[in-house]
C-alpha atoms as a PDB file:
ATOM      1  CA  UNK A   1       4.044 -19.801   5.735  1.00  0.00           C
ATOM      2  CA  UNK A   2       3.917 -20.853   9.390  1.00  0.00           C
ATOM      3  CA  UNK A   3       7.735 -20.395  10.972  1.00  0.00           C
ATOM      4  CA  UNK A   4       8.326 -24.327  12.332  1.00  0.00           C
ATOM      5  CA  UNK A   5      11.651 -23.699  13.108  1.00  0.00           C
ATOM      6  CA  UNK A   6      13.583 -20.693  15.076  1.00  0.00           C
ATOM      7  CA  UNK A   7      15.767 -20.449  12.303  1.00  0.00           C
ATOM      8  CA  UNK A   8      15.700 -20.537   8.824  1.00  0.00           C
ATOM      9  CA  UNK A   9      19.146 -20.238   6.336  1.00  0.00           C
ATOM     10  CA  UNK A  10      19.550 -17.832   3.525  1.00  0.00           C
ATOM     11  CA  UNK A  11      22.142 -17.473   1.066  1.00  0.00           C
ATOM     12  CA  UNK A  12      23.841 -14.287   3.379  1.00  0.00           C
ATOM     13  CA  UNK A  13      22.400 -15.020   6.654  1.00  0.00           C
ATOM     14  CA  UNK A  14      18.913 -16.116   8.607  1.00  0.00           C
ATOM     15  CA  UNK A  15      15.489 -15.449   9.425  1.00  0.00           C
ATOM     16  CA  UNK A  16      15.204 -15.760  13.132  1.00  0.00           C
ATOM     17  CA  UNK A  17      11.655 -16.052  15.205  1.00  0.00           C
ATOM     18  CA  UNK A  18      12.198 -15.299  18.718  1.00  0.00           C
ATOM     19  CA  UNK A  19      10.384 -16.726  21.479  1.00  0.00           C
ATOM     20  CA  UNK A  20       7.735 -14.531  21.281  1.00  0.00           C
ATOM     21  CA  UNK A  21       6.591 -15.109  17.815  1.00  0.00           C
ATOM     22  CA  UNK A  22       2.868 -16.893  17.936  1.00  0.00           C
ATOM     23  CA  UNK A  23       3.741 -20.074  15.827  1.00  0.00           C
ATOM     24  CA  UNK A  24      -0.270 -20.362  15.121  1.00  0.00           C
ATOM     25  CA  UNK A  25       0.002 -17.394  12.825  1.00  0.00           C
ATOM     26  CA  UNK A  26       0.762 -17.235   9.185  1.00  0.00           C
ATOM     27  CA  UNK A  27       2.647 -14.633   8.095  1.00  0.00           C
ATOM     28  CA  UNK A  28       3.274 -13.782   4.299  1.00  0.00           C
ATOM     29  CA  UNK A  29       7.139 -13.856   4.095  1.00  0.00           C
ATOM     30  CA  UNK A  30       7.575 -12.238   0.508  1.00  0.00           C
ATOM     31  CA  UNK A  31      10.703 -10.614   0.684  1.00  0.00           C
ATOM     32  CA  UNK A  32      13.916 -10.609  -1.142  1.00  0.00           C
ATOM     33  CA  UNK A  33      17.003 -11.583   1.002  1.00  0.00           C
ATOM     34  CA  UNK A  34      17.562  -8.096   2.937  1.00  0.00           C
ATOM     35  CA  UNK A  35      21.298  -6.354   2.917  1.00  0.00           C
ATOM     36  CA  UNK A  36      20.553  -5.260   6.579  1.00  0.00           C
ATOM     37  CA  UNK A  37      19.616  -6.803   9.543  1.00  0.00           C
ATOM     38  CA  UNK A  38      15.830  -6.454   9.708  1.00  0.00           C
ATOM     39  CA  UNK A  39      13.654  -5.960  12.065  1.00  0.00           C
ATOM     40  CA  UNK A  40       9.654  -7.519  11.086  1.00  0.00           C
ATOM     41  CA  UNK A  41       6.276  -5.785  12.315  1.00  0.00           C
ATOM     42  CA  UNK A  42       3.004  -6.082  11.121  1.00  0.00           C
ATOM     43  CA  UNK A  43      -0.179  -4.680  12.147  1.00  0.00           C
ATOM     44  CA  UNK A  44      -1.629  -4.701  15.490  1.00  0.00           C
ATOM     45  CA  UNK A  45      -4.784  -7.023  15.740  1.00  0.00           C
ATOM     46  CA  UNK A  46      -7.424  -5.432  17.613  1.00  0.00           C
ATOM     47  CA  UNK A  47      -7.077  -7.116  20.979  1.00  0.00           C
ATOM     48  CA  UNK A  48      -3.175  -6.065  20.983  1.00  0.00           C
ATOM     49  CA  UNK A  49      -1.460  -2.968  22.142  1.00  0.00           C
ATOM     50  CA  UNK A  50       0.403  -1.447  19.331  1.00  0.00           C
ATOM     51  CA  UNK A  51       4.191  -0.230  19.984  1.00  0.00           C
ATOM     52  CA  UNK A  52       5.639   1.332  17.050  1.00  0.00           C
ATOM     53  CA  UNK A  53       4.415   3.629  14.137  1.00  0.00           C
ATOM     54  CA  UNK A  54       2.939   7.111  14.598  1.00  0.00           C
ATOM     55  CA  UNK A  55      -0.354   5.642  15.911  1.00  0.00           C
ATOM     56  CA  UNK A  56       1.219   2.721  17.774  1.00  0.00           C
ATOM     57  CA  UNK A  57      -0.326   0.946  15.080  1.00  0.00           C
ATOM     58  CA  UNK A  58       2.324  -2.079  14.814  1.00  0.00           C
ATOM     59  CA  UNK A  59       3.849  -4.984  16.758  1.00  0.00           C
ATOM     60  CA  UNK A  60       6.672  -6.716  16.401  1.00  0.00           C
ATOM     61  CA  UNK A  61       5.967  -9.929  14.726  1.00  0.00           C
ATOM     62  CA  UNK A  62       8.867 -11.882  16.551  1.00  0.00           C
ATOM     63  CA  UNK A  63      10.906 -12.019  13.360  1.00  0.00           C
ATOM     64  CA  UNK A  64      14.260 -10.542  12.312  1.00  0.00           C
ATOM     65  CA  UNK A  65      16.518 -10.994   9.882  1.00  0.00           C
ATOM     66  CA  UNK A  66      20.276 -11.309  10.698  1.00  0.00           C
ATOM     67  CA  UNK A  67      22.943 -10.741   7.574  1.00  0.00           C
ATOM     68  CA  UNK A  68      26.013 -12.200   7.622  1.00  0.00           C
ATOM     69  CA  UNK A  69      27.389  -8.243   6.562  1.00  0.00           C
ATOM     70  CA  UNK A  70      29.719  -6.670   9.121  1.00  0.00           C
ATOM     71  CA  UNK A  71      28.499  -3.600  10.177  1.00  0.00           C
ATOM     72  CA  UNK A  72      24.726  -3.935   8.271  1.00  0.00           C
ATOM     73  CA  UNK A  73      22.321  -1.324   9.767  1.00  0.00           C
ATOM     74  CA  UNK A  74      19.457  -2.451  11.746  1.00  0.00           C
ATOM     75  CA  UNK A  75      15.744  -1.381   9.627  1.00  0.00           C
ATOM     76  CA  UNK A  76      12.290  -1.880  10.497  1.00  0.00           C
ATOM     77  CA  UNK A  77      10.136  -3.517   7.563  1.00  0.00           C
ATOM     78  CA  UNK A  78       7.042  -4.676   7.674  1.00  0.00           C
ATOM     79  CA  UNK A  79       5.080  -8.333   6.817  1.00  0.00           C
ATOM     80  CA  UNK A  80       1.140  -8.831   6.634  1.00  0.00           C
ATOM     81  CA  UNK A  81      -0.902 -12.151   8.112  1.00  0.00           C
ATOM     82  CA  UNK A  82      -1.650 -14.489   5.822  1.00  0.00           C
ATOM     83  CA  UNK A  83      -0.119 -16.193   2.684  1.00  0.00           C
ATOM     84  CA  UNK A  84      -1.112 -13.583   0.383  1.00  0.00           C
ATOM     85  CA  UNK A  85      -1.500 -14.913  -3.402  1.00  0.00           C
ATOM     86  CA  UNK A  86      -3.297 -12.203  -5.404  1.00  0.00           C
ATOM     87  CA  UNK A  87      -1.256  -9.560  -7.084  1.00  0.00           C
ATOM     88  CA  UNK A  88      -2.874  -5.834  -6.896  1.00  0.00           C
ATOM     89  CA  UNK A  89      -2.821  -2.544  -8.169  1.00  0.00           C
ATOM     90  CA  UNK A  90      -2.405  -0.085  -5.420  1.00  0.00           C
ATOM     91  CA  UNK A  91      -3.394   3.407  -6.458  1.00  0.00           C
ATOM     92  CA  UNK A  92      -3.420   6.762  -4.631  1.00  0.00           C
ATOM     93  CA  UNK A  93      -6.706   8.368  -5.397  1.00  0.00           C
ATOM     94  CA  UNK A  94      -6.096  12.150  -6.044  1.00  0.00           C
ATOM     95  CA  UNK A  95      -4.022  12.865  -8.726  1.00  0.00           C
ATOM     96  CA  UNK A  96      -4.830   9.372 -10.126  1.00  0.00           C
ATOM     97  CA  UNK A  97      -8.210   8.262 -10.505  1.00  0.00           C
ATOM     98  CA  UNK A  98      -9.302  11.862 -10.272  1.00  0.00           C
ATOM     99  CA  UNK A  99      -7.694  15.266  -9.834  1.00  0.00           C
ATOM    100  CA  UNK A 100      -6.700  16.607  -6.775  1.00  0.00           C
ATOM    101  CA  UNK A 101      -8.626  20.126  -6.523  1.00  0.00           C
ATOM    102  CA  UNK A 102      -7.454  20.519  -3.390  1.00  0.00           C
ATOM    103  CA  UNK A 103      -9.743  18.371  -0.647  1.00  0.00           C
ATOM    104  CA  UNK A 104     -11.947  16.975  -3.463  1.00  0.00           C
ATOM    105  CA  UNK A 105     -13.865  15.166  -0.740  1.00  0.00           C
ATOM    106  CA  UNK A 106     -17.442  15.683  -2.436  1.00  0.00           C
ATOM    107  CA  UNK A 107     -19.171  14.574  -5.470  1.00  0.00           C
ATOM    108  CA  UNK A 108     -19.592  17.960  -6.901  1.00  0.00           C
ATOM    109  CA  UNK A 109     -15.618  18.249  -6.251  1.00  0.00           C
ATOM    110  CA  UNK A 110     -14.722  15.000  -8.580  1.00  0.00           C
ATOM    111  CA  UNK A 111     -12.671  15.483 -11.947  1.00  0.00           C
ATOM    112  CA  UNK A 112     -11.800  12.078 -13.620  1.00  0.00           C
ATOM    113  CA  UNK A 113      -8.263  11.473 -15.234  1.00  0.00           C
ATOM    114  CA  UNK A 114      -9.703   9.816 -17.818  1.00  0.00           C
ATOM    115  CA  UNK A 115      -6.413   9.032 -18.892  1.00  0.00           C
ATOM    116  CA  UNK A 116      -5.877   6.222 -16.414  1.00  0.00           C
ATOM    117  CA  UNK A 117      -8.154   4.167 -18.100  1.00  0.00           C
ATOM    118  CA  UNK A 118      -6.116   2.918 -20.414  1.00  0.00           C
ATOM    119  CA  UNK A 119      -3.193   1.477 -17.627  1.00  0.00           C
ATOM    120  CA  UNK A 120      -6.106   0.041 -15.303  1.00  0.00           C
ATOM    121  CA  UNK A 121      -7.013  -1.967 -17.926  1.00  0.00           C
ATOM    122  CA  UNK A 122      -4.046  -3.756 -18.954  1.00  0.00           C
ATOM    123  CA  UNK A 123      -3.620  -4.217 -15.011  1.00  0.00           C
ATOM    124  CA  UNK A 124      -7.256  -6.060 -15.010  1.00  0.00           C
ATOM    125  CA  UNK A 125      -6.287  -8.151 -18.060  1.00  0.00           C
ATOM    126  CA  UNK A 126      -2.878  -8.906 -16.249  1.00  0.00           C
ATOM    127  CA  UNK A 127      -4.665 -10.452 -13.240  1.00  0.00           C
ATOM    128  CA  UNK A 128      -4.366  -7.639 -10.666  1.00  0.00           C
ATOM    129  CA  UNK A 129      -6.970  -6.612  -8.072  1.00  0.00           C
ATOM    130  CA  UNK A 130      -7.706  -2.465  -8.246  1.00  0.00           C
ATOM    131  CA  UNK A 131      -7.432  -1.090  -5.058  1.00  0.00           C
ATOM    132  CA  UNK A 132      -7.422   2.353  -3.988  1.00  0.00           C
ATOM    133  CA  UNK A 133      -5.366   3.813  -0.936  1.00  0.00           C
ATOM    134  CA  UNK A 134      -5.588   7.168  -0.396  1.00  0.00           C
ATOM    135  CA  UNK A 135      -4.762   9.841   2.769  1.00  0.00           C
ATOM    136  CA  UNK A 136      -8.059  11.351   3.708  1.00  0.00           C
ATOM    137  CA  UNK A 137      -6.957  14.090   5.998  1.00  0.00           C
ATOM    138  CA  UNK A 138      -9.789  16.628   5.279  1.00  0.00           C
ATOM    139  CA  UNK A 139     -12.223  14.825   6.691  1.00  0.00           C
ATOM    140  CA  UNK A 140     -10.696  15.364   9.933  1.00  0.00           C
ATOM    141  CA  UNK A 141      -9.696  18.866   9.038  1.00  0.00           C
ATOM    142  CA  UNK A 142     -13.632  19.331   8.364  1.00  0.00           C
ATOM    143  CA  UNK A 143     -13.194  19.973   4.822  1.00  0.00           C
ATOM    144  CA  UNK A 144     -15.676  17.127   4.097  1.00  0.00           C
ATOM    145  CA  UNK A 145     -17.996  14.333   6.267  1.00  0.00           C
ATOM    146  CA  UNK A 146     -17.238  10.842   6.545  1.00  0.00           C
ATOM    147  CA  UNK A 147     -20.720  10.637   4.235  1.00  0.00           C
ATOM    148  CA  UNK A 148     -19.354  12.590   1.790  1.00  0.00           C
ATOM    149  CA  UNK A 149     -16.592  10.518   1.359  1.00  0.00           C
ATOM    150  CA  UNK A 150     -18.578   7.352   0.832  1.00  0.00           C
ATOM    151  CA  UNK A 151     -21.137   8.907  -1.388  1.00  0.00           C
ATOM    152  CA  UNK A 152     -17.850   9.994  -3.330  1.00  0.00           C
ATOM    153  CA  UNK A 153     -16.107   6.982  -3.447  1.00  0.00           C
ATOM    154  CA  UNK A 154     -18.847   4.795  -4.615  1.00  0.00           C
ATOM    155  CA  UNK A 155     -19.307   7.317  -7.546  1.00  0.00           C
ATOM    156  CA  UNK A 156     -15.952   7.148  -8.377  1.00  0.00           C
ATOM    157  CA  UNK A 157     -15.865   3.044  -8.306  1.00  0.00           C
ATOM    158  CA  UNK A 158     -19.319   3.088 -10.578  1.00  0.00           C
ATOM    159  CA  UNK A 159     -17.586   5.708 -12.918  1.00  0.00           C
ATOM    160  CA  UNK A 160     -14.735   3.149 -13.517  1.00  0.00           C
ATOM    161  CA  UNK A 161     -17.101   0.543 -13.573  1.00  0.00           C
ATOM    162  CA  UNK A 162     -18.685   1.272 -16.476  1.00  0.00           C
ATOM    163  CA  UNK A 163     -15.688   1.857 -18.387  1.00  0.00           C
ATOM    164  CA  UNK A 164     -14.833  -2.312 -17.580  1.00  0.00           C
ATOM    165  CA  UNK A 165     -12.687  -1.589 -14.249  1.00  0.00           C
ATOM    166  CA  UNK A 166     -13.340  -3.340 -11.113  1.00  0.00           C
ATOM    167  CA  UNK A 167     -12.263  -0.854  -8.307  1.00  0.00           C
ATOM    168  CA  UNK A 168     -12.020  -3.639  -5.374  1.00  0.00           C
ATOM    169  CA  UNK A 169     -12.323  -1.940  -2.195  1.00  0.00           C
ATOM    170  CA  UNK A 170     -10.919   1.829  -1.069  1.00  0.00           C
ATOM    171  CA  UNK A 171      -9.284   2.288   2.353  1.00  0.00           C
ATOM    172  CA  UNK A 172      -8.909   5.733   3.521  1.00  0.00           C
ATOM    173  CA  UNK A 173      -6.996   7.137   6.415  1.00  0.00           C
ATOM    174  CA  UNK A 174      -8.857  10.243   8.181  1.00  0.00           C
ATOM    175  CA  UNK A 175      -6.331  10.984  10.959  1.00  0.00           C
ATOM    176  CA  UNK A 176      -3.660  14.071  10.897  1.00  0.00           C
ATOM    177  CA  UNK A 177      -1.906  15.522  13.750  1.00  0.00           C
ATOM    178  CA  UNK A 178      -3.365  19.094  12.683  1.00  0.00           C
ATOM    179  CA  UNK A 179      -7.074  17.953  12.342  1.00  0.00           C
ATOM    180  CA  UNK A 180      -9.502  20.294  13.948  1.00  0.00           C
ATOM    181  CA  UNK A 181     -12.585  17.344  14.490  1.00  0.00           C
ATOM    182  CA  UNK A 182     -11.101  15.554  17.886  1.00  0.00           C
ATOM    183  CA  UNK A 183     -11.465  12.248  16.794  1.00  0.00           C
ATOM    184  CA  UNK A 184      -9.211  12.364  13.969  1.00  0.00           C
ATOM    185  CA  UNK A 185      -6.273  14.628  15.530  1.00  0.00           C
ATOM    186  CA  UNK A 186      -3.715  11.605  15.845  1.00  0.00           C
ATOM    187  CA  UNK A 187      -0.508  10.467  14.244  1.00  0.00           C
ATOM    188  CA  UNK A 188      -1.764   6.719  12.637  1.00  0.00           C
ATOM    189  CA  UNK A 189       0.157   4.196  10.831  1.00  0.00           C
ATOM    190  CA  UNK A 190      -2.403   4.162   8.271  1.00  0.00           C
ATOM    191  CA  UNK A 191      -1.107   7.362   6.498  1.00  0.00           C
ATOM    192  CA  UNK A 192       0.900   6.862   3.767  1.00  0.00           C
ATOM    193  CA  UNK A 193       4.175   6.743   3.758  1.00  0.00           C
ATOM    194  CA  UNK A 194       3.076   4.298   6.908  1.00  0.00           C
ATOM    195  CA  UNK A 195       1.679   1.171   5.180  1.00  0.00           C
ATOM    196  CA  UNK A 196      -1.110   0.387   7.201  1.00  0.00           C
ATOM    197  CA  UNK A 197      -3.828   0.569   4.707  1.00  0.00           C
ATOM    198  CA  UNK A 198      -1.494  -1.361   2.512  1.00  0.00           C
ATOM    199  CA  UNK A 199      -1.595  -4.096   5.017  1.00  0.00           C
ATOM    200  CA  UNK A 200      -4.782  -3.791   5.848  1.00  0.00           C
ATOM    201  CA  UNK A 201      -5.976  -4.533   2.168  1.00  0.00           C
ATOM    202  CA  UNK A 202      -3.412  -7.623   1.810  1.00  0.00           C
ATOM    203  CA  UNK A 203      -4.584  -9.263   4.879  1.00  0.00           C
ATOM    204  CA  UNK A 204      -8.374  -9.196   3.543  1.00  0.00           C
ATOM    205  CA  UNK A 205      -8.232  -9.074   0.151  1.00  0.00           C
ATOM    206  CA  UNK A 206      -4.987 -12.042   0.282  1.00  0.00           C
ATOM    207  CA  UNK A 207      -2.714  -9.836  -1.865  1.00  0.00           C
ATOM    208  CA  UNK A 208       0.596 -10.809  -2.119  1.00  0.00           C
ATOM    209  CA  UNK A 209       2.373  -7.254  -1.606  1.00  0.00           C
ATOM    210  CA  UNK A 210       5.816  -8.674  -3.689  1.00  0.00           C
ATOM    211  CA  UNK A 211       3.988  -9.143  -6.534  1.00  0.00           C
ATOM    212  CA  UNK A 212       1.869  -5.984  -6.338  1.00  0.00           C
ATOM    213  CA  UNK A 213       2.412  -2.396  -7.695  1.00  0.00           C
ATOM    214  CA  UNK A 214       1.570   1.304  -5.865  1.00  0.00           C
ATOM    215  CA  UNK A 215       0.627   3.904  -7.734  1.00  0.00           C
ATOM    216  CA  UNK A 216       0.860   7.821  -6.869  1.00  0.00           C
ATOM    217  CA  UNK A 217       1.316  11.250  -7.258  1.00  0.00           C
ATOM    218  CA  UNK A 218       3.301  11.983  -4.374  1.00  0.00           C
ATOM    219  CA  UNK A 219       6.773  11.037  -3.233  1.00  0.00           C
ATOM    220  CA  UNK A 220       4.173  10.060   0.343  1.00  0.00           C
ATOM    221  CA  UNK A 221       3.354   7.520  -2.082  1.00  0.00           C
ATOM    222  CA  UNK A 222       6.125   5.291  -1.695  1.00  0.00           C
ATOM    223  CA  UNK A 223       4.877   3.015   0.948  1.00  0.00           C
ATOM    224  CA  UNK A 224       7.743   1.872   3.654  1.00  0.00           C
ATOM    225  CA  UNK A 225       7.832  -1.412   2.421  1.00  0.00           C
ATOM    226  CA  UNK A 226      10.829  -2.636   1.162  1.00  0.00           C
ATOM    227  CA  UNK A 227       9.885  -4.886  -1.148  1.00  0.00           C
ATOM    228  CA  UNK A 228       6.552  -3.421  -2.821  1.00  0.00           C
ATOM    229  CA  UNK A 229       7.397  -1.270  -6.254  1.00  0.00           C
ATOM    230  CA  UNK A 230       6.435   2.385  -6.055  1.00  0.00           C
ATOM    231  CA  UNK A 231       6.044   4.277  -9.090  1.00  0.00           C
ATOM    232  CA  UNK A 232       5.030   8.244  -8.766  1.00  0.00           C
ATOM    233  CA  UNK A 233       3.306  10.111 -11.747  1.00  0.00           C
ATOM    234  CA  UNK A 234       3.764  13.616 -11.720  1.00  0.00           C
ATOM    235  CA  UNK A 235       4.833  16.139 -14.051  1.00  0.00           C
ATOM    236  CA  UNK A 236       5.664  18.612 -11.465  1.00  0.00           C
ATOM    237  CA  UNK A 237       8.120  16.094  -9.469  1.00  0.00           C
ATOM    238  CA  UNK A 238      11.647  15.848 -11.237  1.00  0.00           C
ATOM    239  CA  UNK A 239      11.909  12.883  -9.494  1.00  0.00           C
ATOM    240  CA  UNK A 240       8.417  10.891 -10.575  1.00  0.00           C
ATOM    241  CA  UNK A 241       8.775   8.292 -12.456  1.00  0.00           C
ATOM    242  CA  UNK A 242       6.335   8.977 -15.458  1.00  0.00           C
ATOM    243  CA  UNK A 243       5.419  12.819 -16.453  1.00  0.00           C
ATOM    244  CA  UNK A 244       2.385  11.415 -18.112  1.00  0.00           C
ATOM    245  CA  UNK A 245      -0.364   8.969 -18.311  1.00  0.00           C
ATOM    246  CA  UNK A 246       0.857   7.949 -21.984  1.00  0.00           C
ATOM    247  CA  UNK A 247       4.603   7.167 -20.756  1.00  0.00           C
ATOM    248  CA  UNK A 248       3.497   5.234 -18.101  1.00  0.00           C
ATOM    249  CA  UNK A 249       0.656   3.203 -20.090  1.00  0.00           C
ATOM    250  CA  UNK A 250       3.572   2.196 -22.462  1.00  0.00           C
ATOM    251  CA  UNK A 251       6.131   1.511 -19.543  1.00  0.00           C
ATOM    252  CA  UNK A 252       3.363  -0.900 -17.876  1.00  0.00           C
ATOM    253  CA  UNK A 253       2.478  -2.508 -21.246  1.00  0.00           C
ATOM    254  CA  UNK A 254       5.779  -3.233 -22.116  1.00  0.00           C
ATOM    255  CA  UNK A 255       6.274  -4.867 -18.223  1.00  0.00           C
ATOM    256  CA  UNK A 256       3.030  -6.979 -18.017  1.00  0.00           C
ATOM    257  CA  UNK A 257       3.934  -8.321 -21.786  1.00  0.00           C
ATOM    258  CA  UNK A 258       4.824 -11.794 -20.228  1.00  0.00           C
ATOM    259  CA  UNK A 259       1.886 -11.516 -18.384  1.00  0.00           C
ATOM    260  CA  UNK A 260      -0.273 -10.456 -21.142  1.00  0.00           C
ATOM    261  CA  UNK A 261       0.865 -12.957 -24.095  1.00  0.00           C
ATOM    262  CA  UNK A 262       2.203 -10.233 -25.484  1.00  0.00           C
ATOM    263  CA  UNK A 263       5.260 -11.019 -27.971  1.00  0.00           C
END
């Protein structure tokens, strides 16, 4: 929606665009009504300067969000361009498409989790895009080449392919602090927790992040955006939400029923 007016009422308080906020934009406003008073960024556009985030990879977007709560904390959340109206499924790649051996950044490296398969596709039949974020840090620790990670990744999208899943794009996030290669060692807002890549994909791929699901192994996983549901599969993590491919399969099916004509 494009913000025509500075303020706009809510049930507990109002969204507020300051005089800064570029009224030619549209912004996808798809959150609940917040219990704090929230500050909204988004991702800097390449002719911007970034301010916040690791990388300085975010601007304000000139909105906040003021509660009618006494004493509500200010937050920082986050909002994408565009009126987003696809619903996706956001997955980590290691430890979900395939297993994570530990920098599996070549072909020869890959080990599917078959056991996906099964979730991905009631996702597809639900209407959700497939798309794949995942922390890339040893290509800038020189486990593994930027070539090797695109000769990988298109193996893995043919792989699900042929089993009748549609991997739509992969965005991958090179940069650590600790990376040895020069042009990698950097904090970014594109590594996850940050939600850069999951802004990034909304923006082109016009997903609605409300209506959209993330996928992971880690607790890194849960992207810092307040609204988007995070779910973390691990057997290892007491607090993941599944311990196995079969319990989350059934906790999907039974969620996407609606969705599914399922009675």
């Amino acid at each position: 929606m494009k913000i025509e007016s500075i303020n706009e009422s809510y049930e507990r308080g109002k969204l507020v665009a300051n005089q800064n906020f570029d009224h030619g934009i549209e912004i996808n406003l798809c959150f609940d009504e917040p219990i704090h008073n929230t500050t909204y960024w988004r991702l800097a556009r390449r002719d911007e300067k970034g301010m916040l985030g690791p990388g300085s990879d975010f601007v304000c977007s000139g909105l906040s969000y003021q509660t009618n709560k006494e004493g509500a904390e200010p937050v920082i959340d986050y909002v994408s361009l565009g009126l987003g109206k696809k619903k996706a499924l956001l997955l980590d790649r290691d430890g979900v498409l395939i297993k994570d051996t530990a920098y599996p950044g070549k072909k020869s490296d890959v080990i599917f989790l078959k056991e996906i398969i099964p979730t991905l596709k009631l996702f597809r039949k639900a209407g959700y895009l497939i798309v794949v974020l995942t922390n890339q840090s040893g290509i800038g620790r020189g486990k593994y080449s930027e070539e090797d990670f695109i000769e990988t990744t298109r193996y893995i999208h043919d792989f699900y392919l042929n089993h009748g899943i549609k991997i739509e794009s992969t965005y991958h996030c090179p940069f650590h602090p600790d990376a040895i290669i020069d042009q990698y060692r950097k904090p970014s807002g594109f590594r996850k927790p940050y939600p850069g890549m999951a802004l990034q994909a909304a923006e082109e791929l016009n997903i609605n992040l409300a209506q959209s699901i993330m996928i992971g192994d880690r607790q890194s996983d849960r992207l810092k955006i307040s609204y988007l549901k995070s779910f973390v599969i691990n057997e290892k993590d007491e607090k993941s939400d599944f311990k196995s491919f079969t319990e989350m399969r059934d906790y999907f099916e039974s969620m996407l029923k609606p969705e599914l004509n399922i009675s």
